[in-house]
PDB file of N, CA and C in Angstrom:
ATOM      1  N   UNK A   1      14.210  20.807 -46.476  1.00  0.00           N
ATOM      2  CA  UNK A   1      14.390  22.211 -46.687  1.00  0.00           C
ATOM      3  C   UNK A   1      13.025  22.886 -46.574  1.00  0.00           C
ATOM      4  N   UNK A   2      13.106  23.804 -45.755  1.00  0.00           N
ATOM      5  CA  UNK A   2      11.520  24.416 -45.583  1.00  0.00           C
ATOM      6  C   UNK A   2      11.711  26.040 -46.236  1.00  0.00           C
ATOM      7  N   UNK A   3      10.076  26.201 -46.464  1.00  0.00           N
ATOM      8  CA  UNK A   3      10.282  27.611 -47.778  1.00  0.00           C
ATOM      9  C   UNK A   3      10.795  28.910 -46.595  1.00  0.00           C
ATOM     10  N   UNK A   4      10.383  28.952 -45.440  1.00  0.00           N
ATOM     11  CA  UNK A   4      11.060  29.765 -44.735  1.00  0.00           C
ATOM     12  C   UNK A   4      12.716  30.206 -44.784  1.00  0.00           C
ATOM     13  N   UNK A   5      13.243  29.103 -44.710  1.00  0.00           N
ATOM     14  CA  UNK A   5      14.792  28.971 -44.900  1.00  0.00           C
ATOM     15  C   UNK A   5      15.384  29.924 -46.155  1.00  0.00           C
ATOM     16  N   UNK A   6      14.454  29.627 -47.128  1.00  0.00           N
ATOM     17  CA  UNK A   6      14.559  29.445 -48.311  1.00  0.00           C
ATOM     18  C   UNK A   6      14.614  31.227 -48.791  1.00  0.00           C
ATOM     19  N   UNK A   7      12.970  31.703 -48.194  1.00  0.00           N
ATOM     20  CA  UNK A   7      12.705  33.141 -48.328  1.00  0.00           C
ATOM     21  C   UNK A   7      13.518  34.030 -47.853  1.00  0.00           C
ATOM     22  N   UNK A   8      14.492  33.627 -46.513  1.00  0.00           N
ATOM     23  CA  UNK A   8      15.506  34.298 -46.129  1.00  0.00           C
ATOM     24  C   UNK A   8      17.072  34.537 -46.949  1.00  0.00           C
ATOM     25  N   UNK A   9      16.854  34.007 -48.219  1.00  0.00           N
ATOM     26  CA  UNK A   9      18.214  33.987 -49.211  1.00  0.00           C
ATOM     27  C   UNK A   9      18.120  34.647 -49.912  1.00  0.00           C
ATOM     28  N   UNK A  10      19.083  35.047 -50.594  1.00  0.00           N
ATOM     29  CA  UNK A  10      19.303  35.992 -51.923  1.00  0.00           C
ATOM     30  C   UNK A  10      18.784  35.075 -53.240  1.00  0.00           C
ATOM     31  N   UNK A  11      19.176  35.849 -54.424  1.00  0.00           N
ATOM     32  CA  UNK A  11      18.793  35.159 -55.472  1.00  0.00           C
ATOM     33  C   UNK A  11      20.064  34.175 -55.928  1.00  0.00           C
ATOM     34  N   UNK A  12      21.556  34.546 -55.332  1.00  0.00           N
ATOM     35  CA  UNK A  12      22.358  34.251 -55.923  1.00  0.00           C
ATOM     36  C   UNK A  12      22.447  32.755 -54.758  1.00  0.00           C
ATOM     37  N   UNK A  13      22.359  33.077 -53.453  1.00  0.00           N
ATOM     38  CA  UNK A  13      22.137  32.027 -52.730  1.00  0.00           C
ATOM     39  C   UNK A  13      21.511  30.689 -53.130  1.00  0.00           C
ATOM     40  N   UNK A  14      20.394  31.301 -53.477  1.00  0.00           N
ATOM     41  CA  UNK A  14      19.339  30.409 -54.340  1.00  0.00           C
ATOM     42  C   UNK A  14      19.508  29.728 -55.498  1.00  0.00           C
ATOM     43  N   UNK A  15      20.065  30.637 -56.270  1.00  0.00           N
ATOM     44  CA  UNK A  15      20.345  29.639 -57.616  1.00  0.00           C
ATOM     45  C   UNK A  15      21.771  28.670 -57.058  1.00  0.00           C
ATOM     46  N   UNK A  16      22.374  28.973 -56.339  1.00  0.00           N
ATOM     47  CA  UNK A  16      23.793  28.276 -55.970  1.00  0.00           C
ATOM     48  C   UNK A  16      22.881  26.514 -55.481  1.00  0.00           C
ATOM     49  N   UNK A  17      22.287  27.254 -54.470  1.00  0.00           N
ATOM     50  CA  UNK A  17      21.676  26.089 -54.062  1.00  0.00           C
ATOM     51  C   UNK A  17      20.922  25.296 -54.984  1.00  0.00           C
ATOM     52  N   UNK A  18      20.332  25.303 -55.699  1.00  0.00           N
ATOM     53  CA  UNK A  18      19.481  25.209 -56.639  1.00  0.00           C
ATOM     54  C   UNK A  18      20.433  24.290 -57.702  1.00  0.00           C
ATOM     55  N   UNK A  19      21.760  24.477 -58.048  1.00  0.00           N
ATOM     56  CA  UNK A  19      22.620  24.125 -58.707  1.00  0.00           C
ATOM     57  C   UNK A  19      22.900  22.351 -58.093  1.00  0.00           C
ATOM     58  N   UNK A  20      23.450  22.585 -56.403  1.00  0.00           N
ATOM     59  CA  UNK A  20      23.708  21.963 -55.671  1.00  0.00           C
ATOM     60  C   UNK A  20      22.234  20.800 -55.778  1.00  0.00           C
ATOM     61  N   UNK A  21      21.270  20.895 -55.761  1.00  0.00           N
ATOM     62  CA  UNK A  21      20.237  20.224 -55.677  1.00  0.00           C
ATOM     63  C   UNK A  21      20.305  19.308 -57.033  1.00  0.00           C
ATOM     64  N   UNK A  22      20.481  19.731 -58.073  1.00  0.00           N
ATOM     65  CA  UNK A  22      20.285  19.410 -59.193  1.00  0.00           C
ATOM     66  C   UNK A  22      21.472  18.504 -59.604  1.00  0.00           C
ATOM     67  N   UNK A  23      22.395  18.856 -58.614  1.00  0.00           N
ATOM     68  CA  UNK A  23      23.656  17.584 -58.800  1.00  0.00           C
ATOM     69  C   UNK A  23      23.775  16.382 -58.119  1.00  0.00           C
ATOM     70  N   UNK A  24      22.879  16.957 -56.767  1.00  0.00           N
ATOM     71  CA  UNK A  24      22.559  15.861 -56.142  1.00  0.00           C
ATOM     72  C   UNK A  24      21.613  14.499 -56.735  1.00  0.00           C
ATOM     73  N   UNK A  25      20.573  15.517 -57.226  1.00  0.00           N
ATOM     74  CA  UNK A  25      19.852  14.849 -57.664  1.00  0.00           C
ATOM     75  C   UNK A  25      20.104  13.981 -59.150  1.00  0.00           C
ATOM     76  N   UNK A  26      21.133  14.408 -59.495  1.00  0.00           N
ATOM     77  CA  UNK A  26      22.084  13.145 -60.881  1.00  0.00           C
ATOM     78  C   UNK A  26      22.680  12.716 -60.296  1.00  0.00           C
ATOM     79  N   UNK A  27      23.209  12.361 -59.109  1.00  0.00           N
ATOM     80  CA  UNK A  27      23.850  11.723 -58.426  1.00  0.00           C
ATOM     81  C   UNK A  27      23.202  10.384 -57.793  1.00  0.00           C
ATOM     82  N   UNK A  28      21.796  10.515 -57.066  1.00  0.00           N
ATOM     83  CA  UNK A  28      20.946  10.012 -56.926  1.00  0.00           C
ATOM     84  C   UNK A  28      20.442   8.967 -58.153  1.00  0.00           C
ATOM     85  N   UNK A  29      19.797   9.557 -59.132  1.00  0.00           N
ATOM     86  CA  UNK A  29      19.778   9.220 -60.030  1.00  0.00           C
ATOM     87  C   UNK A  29      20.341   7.930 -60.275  1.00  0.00           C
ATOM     88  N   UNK A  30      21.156   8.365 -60.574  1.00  0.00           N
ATOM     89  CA  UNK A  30      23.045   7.630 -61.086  1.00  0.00           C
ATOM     90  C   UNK A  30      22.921   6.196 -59.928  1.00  0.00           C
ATOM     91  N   UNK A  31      22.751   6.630 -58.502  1.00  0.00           N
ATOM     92  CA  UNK A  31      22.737   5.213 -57.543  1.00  0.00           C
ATOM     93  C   UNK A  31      21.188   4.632 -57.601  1.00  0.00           C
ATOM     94  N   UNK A  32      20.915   4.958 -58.465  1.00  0.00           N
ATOM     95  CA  UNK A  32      19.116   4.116 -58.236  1.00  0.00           C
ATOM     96  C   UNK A  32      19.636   3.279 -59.729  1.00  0.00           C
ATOM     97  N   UNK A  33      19.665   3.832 -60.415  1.00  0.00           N
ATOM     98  CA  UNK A  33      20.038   2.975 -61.845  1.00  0.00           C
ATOM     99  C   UNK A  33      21.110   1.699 -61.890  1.00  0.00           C
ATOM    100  N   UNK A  34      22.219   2.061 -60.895  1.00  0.00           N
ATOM    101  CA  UNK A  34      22.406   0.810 -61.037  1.00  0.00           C
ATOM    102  C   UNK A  34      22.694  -0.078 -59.451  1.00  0.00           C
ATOM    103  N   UNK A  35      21.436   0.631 -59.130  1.00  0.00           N
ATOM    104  CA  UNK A  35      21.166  -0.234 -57.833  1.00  0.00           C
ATOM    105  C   UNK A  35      21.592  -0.482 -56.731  1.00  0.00           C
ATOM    106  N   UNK A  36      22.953   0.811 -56.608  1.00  0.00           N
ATOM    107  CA  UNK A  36      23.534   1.233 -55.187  1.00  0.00           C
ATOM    108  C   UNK A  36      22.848   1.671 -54.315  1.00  0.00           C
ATOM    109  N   UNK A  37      21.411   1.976 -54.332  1.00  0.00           N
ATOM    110  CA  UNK A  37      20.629   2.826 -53.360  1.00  0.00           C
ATOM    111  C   UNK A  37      19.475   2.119 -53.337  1.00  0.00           C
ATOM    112  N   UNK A  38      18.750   1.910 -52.628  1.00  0.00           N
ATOM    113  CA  UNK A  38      17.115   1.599 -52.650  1.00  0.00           C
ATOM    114  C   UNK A  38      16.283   2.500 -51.948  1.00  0.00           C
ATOM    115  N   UNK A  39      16.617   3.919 -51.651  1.00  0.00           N
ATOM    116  CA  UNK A  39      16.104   5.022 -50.769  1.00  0.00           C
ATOM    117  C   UNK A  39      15.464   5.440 -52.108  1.00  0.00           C
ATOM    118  N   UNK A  40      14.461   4.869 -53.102  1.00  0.00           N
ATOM    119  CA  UNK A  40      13.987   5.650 -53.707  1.00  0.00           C
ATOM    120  C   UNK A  40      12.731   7.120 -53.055  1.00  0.00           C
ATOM    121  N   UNK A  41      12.442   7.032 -52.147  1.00  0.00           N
ATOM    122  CA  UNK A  41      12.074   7.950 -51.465  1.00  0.00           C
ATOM    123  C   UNK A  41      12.898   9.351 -51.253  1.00  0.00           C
ATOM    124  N   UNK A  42      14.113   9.348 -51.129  1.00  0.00           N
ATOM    125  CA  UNK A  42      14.694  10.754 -51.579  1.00  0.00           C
ATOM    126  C   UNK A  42      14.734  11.027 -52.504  1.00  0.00           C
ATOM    127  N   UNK A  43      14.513  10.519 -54.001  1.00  0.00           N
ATOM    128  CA  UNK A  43      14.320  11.072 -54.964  1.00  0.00           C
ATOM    129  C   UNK A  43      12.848  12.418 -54.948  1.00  0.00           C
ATOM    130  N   UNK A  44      11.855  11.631 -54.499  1.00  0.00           N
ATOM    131  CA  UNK A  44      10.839  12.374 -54.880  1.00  0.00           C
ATOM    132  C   UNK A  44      11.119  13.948 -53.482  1.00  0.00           C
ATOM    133  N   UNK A  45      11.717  13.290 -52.429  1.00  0.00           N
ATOM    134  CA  UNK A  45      11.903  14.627 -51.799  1.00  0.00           C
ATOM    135  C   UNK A  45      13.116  15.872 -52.663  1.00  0.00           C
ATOM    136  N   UNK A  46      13.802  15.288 -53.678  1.00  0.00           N
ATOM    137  CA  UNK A  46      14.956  16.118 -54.082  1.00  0.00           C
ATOM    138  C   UNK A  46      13.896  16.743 -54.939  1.00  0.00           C
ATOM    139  N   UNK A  47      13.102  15.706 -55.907  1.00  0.00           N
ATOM    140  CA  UNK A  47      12.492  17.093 -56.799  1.00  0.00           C
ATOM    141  C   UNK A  47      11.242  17.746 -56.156  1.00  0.00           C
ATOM    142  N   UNK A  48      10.867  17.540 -55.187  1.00  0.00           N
ATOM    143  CA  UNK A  48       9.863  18.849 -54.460  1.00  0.00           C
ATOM    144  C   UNK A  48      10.814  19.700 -53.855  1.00  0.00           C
ATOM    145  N   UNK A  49      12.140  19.274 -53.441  1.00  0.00           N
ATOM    146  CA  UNK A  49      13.247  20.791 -53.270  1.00  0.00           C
ATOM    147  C   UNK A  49      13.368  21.440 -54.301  1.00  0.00           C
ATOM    148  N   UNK A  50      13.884  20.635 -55.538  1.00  0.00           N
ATOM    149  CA  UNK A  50      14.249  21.675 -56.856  1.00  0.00           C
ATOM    150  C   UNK A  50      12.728  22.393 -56.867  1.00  0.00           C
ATOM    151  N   UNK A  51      11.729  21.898 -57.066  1.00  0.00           N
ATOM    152  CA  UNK A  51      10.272  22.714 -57.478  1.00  0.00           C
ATOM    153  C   UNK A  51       9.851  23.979 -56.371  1.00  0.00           C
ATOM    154  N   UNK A  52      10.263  23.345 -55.222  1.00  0.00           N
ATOM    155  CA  UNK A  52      10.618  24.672 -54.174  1.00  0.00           C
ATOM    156  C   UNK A  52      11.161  25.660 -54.353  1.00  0.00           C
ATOM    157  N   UNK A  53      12.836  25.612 -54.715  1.00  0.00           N
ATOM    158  CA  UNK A  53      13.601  26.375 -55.144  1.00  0.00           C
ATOM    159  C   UNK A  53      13.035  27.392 -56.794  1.00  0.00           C
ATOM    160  N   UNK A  54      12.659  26.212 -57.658  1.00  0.00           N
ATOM    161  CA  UNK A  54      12.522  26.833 -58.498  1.00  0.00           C
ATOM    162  C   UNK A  54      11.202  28.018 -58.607  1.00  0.00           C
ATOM    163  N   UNK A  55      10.377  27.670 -57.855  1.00  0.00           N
ATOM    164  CA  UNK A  55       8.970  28.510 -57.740  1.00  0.00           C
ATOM    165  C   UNK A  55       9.589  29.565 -56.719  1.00  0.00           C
ATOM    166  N   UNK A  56      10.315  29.667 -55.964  1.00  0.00           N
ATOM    167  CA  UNK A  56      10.627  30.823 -55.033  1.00  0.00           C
ATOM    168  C   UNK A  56      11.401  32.082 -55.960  1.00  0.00           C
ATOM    169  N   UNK A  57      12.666  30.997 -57.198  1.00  0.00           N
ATOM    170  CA  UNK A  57      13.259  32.108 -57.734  1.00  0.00           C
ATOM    171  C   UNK A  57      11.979  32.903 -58.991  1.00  0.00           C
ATOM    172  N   UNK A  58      11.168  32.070 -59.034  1.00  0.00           N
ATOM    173  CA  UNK A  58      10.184  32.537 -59.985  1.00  0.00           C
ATOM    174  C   UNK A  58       9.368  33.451 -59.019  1.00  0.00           C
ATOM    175  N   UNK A  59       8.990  33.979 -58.194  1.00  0.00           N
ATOM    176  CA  UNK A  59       8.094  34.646 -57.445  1.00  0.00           C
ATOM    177  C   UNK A  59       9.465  36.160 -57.321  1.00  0.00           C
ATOM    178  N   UNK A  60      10.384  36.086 -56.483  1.00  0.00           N
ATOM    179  CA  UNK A  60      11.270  36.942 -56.656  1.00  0.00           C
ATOM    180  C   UNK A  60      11.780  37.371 -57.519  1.00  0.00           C
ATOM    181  N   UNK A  61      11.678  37.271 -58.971  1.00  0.00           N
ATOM    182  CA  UNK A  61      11.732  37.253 -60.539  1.00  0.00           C
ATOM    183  C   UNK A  61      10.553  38.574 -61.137  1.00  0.00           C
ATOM    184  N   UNK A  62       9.593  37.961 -60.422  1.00  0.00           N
ATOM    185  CA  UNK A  62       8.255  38.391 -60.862  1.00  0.00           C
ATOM    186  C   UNK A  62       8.003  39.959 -59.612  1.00  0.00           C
ATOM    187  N   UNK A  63       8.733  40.102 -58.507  1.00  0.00           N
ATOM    188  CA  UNK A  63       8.396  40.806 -57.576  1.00  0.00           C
ATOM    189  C   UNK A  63       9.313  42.188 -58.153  1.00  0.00           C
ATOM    190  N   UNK A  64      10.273  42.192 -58.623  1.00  0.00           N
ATOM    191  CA  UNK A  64      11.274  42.908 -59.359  1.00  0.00           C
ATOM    192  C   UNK A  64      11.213  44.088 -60.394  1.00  0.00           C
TER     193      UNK A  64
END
């Protein structure tokens, strides 16, 4: 997910997505723990999306 993509959304877009990320990412979770997955490498890309997401709705928060 690149911040371009990202800057082109609403806030409601954003938090939707943002939601979606965060389920993924217990989902993930959930297959690393008991060892359905060994892609531990998308983990660390899911939480630099959530930290993406979350610093964009914080900048548009603050622009308001």
């Amino acid at each position: 997910m690149k911040v371009s993509e990202l800057r082109t959304q609403s806030v409601d877009e954003m938090k939707s997505e943002l939601q979606a990320l965060l389920k993924a990412q217990f989902g993930l979770r959930m297959q690393l723990a008991t060892q359905q997955s060994t892609k531990t490498d998308q983990l660390k890309k899911m939480r630099r999306d959530i930290a993406r997401v979350r610093t964009l709705l914080t900048e548009k928060a603050s622009q308001v």
